[in-house]
Each structure stands twice: as structure tokens, then as C-alpha cells.
N, C-alpha and C. Protein backbone atom coordinates (compact mmCIF):
# COMPACT_ATOMS: atom_id res chain seq x y z
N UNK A 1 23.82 -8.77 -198.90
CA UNK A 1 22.60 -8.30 -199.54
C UNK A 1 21.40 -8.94 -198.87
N UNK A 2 20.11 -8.14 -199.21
CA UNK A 2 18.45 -8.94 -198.43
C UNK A 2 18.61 -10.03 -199.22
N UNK A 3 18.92 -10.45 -200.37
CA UNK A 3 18.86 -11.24 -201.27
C UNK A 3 20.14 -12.33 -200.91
N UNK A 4 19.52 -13.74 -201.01
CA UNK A 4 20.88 -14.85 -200.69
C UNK A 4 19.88 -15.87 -202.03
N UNK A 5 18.94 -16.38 -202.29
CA UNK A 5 18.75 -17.03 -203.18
C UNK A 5 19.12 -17.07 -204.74
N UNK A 6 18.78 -18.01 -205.53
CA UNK A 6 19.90 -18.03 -206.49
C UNK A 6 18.75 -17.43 -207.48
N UNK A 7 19.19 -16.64 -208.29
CA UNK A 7 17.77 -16.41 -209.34
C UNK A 7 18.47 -16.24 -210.40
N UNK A 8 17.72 -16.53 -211.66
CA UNK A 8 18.28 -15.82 -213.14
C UNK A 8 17.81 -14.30 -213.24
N UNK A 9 19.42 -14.15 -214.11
CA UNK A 9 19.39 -12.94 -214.40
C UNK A 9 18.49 -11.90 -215.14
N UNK A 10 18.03 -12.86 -216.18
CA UNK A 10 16.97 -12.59 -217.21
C UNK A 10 15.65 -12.34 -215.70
N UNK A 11 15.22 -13.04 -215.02
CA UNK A 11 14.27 -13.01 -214.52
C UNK A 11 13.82 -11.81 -213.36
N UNK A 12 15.70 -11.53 -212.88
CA UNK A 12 15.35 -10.83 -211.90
C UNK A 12 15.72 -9.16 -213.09
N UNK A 13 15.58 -9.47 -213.69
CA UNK A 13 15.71 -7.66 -214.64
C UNK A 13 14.43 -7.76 -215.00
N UNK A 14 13.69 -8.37 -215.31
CA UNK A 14 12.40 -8.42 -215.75
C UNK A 14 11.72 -7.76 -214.63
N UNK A 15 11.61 -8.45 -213.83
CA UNK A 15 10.95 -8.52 -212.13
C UNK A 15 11.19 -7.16 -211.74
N UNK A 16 12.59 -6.58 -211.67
CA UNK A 16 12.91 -5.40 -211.55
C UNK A 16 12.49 -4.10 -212.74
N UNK A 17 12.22 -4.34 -213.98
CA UNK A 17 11.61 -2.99 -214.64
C UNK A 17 10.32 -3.70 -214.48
N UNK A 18 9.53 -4.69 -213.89
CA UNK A 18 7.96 -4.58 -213.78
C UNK A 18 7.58 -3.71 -212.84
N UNK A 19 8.44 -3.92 -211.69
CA UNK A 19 8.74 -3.14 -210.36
C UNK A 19 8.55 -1.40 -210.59
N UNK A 20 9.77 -1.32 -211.01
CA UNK A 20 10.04 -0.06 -211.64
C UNK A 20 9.22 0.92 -212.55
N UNK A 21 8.42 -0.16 -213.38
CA UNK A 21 7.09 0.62 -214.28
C UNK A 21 6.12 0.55 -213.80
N UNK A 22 5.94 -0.46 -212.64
CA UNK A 22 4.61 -0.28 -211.44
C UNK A 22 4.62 1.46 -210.52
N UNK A 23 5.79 1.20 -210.23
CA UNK A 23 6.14 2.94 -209.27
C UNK A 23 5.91 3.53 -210.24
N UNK A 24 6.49 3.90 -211.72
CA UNK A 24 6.48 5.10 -212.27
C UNK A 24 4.83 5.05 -212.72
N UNK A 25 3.78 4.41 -212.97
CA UNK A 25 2.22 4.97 -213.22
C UNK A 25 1.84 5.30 -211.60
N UNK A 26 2.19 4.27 -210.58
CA UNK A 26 1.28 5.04 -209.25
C UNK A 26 2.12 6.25 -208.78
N UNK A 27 3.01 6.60 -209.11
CA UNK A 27 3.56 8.10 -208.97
C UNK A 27 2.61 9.01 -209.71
N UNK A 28 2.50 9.17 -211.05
CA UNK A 28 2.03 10.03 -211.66
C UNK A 28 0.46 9.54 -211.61
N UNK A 29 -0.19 8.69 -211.24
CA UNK A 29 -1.65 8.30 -211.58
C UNK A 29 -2.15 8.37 -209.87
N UNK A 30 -1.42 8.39 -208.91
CA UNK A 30 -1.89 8.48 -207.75
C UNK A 30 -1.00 9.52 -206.65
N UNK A 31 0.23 9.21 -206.46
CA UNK A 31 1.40 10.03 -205.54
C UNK A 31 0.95 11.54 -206.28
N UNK A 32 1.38 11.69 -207.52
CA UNK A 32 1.51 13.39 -207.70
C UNK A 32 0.40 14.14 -207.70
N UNK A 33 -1.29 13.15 -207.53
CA UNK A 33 -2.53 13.89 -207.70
C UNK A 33 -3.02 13.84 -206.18
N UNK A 34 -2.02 13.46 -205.02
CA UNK A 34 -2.47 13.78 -203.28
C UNK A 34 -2.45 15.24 -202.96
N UNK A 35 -3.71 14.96 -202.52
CA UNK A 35 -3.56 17.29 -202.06
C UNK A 35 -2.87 17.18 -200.75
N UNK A 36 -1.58 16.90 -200.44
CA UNK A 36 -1.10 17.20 -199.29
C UNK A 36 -0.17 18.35 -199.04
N UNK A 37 0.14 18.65 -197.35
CA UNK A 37 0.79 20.06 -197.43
C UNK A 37 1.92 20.39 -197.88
N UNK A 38 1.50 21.42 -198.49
CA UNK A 38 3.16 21.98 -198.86
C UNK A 38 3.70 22.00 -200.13
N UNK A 39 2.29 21.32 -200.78
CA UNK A 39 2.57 21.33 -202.30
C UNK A 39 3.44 19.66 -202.74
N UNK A 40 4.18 19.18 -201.79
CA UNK A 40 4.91 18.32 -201.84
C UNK A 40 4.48 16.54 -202.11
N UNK A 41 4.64 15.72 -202.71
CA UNK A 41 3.99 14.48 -202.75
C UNK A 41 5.29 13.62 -202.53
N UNK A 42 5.06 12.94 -201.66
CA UNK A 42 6.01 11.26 -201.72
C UNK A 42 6.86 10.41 -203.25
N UNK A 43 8.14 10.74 -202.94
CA UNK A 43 8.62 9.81 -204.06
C UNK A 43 8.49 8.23 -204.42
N UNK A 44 7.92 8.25 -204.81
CA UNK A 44 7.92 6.24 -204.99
C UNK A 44 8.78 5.66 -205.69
N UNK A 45 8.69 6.30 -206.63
CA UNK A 45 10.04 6.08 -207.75
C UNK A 45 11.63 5.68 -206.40
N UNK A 46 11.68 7.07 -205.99
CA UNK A 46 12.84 6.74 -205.09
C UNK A 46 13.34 5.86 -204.42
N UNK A 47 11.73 5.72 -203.43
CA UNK A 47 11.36 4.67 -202.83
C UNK A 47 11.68 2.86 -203.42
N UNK A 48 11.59 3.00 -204.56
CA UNK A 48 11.16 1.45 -205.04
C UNK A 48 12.97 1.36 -205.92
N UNK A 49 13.63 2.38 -206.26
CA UNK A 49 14.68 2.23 -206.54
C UNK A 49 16.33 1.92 -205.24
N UNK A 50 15.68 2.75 -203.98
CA UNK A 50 16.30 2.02 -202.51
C UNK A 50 15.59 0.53 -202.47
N UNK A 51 14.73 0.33 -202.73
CA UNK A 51 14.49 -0.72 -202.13
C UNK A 51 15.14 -1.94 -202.95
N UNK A 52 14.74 -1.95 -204.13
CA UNK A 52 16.00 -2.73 -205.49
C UNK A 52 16.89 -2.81 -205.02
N UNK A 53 17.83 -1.62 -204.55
CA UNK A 53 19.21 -1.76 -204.63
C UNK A 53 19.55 -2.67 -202.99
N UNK A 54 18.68 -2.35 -201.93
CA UNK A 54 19.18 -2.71 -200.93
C UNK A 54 18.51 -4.34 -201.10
N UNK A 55 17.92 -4.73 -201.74
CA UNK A 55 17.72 -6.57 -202.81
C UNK A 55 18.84 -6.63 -203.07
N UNK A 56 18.91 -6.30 -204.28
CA UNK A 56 19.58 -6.60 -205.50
C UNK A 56 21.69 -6.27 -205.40
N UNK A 57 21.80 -5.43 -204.82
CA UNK A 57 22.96 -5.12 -204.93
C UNK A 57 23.18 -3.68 -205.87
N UNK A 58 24.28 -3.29 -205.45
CA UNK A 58 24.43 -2.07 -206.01
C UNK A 58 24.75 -2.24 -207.17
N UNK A 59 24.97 -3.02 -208.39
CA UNK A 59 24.89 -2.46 -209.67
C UNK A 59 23.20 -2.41 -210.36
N UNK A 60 22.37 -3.40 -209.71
CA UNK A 60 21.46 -2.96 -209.97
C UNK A 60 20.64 -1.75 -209.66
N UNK A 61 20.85 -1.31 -208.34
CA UNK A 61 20.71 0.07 -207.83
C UNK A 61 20.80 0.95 -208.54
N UNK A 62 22.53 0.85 -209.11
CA UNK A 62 22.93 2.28 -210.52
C UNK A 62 22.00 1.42 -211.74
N UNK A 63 21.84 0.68 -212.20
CA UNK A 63 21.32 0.27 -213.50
C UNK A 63 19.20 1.05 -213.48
N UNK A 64 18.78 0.46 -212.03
CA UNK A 64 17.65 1.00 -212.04
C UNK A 64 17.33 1.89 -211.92
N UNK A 65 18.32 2.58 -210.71
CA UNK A 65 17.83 4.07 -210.89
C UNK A 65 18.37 5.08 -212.01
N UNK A 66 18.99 4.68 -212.35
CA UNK A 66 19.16 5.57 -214.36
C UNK A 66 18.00 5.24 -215.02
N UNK A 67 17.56 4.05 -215.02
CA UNK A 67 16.40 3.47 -216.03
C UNK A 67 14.90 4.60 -215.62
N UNK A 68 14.64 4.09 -213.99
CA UNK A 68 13.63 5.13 -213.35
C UNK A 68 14.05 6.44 -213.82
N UNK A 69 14.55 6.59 -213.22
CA UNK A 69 15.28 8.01 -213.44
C UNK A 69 15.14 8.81 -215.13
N UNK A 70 15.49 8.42 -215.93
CA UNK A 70 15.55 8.55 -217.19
C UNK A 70 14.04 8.71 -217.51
N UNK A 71 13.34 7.64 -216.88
CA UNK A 71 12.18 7.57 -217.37
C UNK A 71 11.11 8.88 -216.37
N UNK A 72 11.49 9.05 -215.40
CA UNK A 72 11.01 9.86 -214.53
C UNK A 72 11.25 11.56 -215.30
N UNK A 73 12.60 11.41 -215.65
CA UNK A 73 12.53 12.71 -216.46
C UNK A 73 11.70 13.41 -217.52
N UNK A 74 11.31 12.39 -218.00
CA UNK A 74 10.88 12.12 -219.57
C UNK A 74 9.12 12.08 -219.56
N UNK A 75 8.61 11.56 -218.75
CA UNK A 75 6.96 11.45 -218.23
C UNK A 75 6.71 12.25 -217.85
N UNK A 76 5.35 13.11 -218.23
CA UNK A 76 4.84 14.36 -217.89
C UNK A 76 4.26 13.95 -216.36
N UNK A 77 4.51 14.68 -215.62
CA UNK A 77 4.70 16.50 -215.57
C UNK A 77 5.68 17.01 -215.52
N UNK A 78 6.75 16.05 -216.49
CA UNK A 78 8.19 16.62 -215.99
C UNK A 78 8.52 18.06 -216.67
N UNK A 79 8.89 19.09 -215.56
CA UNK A 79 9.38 20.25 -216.15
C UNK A 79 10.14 20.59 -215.60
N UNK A 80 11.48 19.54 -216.03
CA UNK A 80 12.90 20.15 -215.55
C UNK A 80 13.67 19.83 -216.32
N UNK A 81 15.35 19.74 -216.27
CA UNK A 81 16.04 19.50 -217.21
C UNK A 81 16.70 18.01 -217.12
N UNK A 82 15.98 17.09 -218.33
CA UNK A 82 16.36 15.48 -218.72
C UNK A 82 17.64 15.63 -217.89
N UNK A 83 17.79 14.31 -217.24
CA UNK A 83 18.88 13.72 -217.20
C UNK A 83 19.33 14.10 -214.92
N UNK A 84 18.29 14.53 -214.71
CA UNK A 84 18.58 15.72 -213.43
C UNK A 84 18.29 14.11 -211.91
N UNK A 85 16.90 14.03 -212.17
CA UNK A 85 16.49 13.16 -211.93
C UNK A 85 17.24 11.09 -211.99
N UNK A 86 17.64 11.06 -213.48
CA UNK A 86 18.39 10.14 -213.61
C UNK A 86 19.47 10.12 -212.69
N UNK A 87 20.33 11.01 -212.83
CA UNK A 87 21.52 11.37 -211.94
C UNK A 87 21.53 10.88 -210.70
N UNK A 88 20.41 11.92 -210.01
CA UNK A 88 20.06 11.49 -208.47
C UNK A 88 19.70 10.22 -208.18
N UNK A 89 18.65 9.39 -209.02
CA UNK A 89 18.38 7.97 -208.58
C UNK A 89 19.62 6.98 -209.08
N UNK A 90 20.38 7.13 -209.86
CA UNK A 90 21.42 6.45 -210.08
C UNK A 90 22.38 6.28 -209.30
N UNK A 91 22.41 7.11 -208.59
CA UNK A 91 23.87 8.06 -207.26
C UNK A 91 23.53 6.84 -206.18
N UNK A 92 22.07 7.41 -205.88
CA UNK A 92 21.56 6.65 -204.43
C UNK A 92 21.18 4.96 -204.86
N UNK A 93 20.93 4.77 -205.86
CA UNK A 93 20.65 3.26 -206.19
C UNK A 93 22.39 2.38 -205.95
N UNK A 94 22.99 3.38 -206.08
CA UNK A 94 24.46 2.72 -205.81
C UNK A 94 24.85 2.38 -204.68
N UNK A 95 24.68 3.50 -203.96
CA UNK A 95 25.05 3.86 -202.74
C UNK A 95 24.59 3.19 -201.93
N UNK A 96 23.22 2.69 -201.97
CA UNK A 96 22.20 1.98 -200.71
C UNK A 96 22.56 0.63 -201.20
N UNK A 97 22.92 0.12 -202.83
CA UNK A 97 23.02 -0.96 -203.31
C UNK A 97 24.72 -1.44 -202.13
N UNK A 98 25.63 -0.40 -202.09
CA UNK A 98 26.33 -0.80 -201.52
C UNK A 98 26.49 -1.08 -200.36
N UNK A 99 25.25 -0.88 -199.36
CA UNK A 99 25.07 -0.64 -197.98
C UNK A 99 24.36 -2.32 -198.32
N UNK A 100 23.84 -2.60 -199.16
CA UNK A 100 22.87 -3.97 -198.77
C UNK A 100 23.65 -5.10 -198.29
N UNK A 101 24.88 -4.86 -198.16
CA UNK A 101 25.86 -6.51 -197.72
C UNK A 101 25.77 -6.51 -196.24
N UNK A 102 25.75 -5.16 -195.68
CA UNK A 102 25.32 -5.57 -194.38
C UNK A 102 23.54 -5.18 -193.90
N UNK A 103 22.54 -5.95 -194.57
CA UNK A 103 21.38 -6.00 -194.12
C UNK A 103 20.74 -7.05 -194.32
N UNK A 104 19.90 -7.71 -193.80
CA UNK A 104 18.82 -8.17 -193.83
C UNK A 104 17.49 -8.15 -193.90
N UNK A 105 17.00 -9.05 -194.15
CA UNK A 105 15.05 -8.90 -194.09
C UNK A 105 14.64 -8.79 -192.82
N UNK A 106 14.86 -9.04 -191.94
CA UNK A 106 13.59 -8.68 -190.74
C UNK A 106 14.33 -7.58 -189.77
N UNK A 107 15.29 -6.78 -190.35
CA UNK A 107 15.80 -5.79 -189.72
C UNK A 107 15.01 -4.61 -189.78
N UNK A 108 15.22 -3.33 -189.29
CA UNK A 108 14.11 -2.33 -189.50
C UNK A 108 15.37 -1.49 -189.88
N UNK A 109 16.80 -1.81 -190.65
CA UNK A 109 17.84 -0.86 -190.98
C UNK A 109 17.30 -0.48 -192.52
N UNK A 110 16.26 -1.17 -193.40
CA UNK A 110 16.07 -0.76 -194.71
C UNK A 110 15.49 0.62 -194.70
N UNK A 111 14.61 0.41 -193.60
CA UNK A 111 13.84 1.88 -193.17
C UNK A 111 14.85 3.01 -193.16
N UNK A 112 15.88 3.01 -192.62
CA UNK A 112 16.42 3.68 -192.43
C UNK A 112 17.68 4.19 -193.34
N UNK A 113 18.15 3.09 -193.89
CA UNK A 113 18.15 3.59 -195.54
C UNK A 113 17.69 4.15 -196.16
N UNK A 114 16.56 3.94 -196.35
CA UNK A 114 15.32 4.32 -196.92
C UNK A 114 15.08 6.55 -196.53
N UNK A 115 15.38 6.23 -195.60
CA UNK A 115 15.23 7.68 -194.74
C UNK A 115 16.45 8.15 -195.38
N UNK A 116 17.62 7.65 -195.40
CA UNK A 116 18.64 8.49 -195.34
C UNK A 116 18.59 9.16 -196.80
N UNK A 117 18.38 7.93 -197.65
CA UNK A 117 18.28 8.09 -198.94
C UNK A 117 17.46 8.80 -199.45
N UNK A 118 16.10 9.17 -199.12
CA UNK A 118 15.58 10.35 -199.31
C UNK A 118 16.26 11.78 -198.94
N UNK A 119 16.38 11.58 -198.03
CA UNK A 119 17.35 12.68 -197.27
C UNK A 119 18.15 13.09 -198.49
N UNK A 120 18.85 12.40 -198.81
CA UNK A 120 20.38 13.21 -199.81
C UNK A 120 19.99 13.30 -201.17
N UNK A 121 18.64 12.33 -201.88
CA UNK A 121 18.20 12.36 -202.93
C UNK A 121 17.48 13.62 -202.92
N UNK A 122 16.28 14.26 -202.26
CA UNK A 122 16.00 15.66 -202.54
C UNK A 122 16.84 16.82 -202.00
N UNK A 123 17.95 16.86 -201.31
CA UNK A 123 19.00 17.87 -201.38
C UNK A 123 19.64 17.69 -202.68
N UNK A 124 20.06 16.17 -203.01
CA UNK A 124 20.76 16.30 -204.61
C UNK A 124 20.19 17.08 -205.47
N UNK A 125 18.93 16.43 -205.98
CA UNK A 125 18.22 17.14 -206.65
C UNK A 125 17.85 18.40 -206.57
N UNK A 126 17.80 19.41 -205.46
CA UNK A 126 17.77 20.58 -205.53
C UNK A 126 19.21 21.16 -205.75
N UNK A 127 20.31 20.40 -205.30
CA UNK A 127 21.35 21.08 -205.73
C UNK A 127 21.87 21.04 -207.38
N UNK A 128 21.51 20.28 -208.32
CA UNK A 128 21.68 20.28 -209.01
C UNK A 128 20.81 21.23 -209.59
N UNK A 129 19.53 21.20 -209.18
CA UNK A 129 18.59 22.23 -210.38
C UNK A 129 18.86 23.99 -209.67
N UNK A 130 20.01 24.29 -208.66
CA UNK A 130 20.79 25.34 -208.17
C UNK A 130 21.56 25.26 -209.71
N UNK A 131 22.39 24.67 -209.49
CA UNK A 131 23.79 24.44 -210.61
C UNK A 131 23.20 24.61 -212.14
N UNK A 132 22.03 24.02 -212.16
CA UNK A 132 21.35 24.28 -214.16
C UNK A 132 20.59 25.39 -213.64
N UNK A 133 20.48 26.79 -212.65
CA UNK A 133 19.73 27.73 -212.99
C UNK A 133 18.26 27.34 -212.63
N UNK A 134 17.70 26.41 -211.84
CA UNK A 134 16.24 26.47 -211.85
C UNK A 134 15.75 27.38 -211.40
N UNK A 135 14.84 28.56 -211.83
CA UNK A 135 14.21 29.38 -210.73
C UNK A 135 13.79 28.74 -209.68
N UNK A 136 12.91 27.79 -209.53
CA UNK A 136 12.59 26.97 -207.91
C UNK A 136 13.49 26.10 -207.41
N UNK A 137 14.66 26.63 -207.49
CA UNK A 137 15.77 25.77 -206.53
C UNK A 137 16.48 26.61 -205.71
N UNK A 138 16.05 27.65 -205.51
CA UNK A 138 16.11 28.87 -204.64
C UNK A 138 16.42 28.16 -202.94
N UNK A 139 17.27 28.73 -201.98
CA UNK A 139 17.72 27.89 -200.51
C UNK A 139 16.30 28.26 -199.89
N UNK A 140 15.15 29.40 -200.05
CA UNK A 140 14.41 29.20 -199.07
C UNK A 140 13.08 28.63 -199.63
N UNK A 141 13.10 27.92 -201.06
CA UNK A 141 11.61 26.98 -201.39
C UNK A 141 12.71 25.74 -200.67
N UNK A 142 14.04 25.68 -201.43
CA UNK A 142 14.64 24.19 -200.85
C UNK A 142 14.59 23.93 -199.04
N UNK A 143 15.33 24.94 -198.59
CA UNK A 143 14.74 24.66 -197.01
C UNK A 143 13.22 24.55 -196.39
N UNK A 144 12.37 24.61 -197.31
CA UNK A 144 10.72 24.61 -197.48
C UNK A 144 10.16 23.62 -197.16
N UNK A 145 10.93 22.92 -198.59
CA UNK A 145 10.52 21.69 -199.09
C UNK A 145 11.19 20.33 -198.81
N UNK A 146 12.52 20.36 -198.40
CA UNK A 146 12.68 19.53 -197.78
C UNK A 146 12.75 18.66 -196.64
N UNK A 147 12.44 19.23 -195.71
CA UNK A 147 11.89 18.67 -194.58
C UNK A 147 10.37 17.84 -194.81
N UNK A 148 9.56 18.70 -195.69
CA UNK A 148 8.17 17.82 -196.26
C UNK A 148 8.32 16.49 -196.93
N UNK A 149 9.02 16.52 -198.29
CA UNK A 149 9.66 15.75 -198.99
C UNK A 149 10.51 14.32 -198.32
N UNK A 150 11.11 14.82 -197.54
CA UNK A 150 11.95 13.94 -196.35
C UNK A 150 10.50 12.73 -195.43
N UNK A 151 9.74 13.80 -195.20
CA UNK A 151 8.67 13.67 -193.82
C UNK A 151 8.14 12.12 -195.09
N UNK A 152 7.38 12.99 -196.56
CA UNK A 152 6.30 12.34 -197.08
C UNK A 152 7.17 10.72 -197.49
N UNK A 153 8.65 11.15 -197.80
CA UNK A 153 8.82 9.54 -197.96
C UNK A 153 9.07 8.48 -196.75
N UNK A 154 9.30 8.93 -195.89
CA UNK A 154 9.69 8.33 -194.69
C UNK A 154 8.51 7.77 -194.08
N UNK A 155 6.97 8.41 -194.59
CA UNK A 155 6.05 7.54 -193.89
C UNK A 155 5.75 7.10 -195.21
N UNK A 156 6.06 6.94 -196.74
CA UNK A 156 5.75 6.31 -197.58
C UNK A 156 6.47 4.93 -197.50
N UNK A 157 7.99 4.90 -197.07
CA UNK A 157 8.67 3.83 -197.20
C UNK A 157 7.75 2.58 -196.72
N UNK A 158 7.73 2.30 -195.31
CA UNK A 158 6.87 1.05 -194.89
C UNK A 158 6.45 0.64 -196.04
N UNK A 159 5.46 1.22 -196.57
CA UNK A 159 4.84 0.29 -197.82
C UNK A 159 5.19 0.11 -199.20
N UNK A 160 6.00 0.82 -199.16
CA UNK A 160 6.79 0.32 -200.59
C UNK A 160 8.00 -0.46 -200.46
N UNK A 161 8.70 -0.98 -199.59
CA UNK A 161 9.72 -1.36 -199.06
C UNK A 161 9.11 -2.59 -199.19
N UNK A 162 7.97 -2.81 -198.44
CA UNK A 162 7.49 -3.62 -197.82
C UNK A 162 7.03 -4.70 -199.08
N UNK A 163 6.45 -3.68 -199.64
CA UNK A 163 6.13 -4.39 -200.93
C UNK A 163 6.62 -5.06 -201.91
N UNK A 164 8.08 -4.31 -202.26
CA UNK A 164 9.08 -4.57 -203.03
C UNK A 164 9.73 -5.23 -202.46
N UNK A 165 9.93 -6.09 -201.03
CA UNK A 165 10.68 -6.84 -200.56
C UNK A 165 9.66 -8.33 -200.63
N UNK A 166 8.25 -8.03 -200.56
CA UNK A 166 7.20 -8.90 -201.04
C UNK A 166 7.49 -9.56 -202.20
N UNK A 167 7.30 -8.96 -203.32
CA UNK A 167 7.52 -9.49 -204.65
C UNK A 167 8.84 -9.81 -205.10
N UNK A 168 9.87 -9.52 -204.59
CA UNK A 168 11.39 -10.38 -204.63
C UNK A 168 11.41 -11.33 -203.68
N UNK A 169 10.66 -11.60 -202.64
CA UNK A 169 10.47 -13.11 -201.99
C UNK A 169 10.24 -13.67 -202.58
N UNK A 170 8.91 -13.53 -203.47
CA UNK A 170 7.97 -14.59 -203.65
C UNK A 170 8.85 -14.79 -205.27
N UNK A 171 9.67 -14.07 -205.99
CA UNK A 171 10.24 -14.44 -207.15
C UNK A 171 11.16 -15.33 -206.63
N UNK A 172 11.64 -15.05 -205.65
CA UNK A 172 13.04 -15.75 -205.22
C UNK A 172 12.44 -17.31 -204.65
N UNK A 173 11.41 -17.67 -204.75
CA UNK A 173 10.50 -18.45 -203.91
C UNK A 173 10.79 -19.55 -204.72
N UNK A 174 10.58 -19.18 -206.19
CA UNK A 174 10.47 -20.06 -207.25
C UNK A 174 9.24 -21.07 -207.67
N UNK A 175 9.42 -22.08 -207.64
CA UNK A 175 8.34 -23.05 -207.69
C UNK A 175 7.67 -22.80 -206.52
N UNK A 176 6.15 -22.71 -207.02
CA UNK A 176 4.86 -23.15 -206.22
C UNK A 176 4.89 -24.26 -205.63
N UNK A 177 4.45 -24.04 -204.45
CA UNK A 177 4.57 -25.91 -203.67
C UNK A 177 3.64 -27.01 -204.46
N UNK A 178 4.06 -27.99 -204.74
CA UNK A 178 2.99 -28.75 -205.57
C UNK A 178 2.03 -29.71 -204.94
N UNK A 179 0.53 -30.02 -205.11
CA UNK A 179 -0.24 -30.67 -204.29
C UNK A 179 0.00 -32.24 -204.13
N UNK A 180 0.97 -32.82 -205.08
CA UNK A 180 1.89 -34.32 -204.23
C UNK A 180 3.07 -33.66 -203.29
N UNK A 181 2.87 -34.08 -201.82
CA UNK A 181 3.49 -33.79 -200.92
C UNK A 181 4.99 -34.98 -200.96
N UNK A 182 4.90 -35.98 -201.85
CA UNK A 182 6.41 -36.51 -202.19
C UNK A 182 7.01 -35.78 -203.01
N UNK A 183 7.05 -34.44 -203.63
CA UNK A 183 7.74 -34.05 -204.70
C UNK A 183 8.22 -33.10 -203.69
N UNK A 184 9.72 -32.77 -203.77
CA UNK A 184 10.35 -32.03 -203.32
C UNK A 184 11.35 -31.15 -204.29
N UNK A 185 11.02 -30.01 -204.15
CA UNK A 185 11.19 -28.43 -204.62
C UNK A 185 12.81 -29.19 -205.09
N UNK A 186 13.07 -28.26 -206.31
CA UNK A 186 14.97 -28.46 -206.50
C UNK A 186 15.57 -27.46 -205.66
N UNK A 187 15.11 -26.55 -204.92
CA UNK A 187 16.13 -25.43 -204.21
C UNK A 187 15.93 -26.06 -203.01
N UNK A 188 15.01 -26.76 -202.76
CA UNK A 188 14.72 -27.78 -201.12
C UNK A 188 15.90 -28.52 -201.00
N UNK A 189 15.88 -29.18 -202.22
CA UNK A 189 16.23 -30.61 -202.21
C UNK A 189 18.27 -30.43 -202.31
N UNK A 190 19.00 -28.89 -203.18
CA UNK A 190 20.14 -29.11 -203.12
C UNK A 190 20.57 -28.30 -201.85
N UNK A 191 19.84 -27.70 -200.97
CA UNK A 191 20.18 -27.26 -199.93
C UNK A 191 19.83 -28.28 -199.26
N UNK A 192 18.83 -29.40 -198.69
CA UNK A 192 19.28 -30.28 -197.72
C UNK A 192 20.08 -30.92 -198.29
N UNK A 193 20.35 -31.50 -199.51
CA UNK A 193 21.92 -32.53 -199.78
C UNK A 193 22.68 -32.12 -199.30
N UNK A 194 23.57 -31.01 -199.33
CA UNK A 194 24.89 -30.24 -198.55
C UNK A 194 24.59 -30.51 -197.34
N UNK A 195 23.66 -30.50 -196.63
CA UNK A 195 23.56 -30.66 -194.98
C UNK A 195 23.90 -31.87 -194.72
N UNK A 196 23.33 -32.72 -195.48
CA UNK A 196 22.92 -34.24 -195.32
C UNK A 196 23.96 -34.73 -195.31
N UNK A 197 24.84 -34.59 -196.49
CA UNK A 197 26.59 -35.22 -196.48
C UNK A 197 27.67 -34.88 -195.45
């Protein structure tokens, strides 16, 4: 996993639906009101639920992206059928969660996660709203729209990746350095003991 530090559990679920309720207002308060082409806007939600999972590990992956997801269904402008959305971010929060054992932080493979996972998250999602009958899940709006959809998250990732790998550093960071330079951090101090002995 990007993640090797030790954190509480309580802290990093917290950290993770602050995360998670940060994407879901700049989705709907900024992403879905961009006039860009094609009708199409950048998932963030998606975005910030790959990026969790490739942290966190894949059960948080499935845990967040149901939570997003659920909640993504449910927040206007949603006009599709509950539960469609959940599905899809739950699938891929697993999936990328399971890819995180072989990645790291200063690799450029999250990106590309990141890519893939868009990739199969808006084919999912159109295939499913095929399967419940959506009138706009038709193969030639879906061959339309996904190449756009694909395009808009792939130059969205960088910064949400980026970001969300930001704010799980700095949680994972723990204590603030303190201004007596003899006090040494407890995550300092039991990682050099093991060296030291």
C-alpha cells in the first residue's frame, strides 16, 4: 500500500469521510457547473475514492466508495436509479484498493490507476443504466461520452490524487514538530530504537 505508517482507525475513517464529503460539495458546487465540451464534467468523487483505496487498502476502497457512492446517488442532480453509482464506486474502490500493495508515493503508477479506473468506472456505469433501461445509456451517447469522461478525469486526477495523497501524509505525519528541538517525536523515536539495537 502508499500507506506504511501506523494510524488509528477511528482517525483514518474520519480523515477519509472528511475527504469524501470534501469531493462530494466540489463535485456538485464546482465540477458539475464547468461549461465544458460535450456536456461531460470530471468525476471527483471517483477520483478521490481511487485515490483512498490506492492509501488505504482495498477494504477501505469498497467501504468508501459505497459510502460516496450512496451518497452520490442520493444528492441532487441525481436522476438515475439509487444504488447505480454506489455499485460502480464500490467495484473500483476494491479493485485499485487491491492494486495498492504494489505502489508507492513518488511513482507516477497512481496516475495510471487512476486512468484505468475511470476507464471501467464510466463503461460500468453506462452498462448498468443499459441493464435498468436508461433512455441515455444508448451505445452511441455511451461511445460519445466516454472518451470525454475518460479525457476529463485523467487531466482531473493530478490534482486530486495529489491532494488526497497530501492530506493522508500530513495525517500520517502525526505530531507537529515541537519548538524544543530535545523532544523527540514517539514515531521518531520507536523507529530509531529498532535500528539502534
Amino acid at each position: 500500500m502508499l500507506n506504511t505508517a501506523e494510524v488509528s482507525p477511528a482517525g483514518r475513517n474520519f480523515l477519509t469521510a472528511v475527504v469524501i464529503v470534501v469531493a462530494l460539495i466540489l463535485q456538485v458546487s464546482v465540477a458539475n457547473r464547468l461549461p465544458l465540451p460535450g456536456g461531460v464534467t470530471p468525476d471527483l468523487v471517483l477520483l478521490t475514492v481511487v485515490a483512498l483505496a490506492l492509501v488505504n487498502g482495498s477494504l477501505t476502497g469498497l467501504v468508501a466508495g459505497f459510502s460516496a457512492g450512496l451518497a452520490a446517488d442520493i444528492i441532487p442532480p441525481a436522476d438515475h436509479t439509487i444504488g447505480r453509482y454506489a455499485l460502480v464506486y464500490c467495484l473500483i474502490g476494491h479493485v485499485c484498493g487491491l492494486a495498492a500493495g504494489e505502489m508507492d508515493r513518488q511513482s507516477l503508477v497512481p496516475f495510471f490507476a487512476v486512468a484505468a479506473g475511470a476507464l471501467v468506472a464510466t463503461v460500468l456505469y453506462a452498462a448498468t443504466g443499459m441493464l435498468l433501461g436508461d433512455p441515455r445509456a444508448s451505445w452511441t451517447i455511451v461511445t460519445r461520452i466516454v472518451p470525454l469522461q475518460v479525457l476529463y478525469d485523467v487531466m482531473a486526477s493530478p490534482f486530486v490524487v495529489w491532494a488526497v495523497l497530501r492530506v493522508t501524509r500530513r495525517f500520517e505525519r502525526g505530531e507537529r514538530p515541537s519548538r524544543d528541538r530535545s523532544v523527540v517525536p514517539a514515531a521518531s523515536y520507536r523507529s530509531g530504537v529498532g535500528t539502534r539495537l
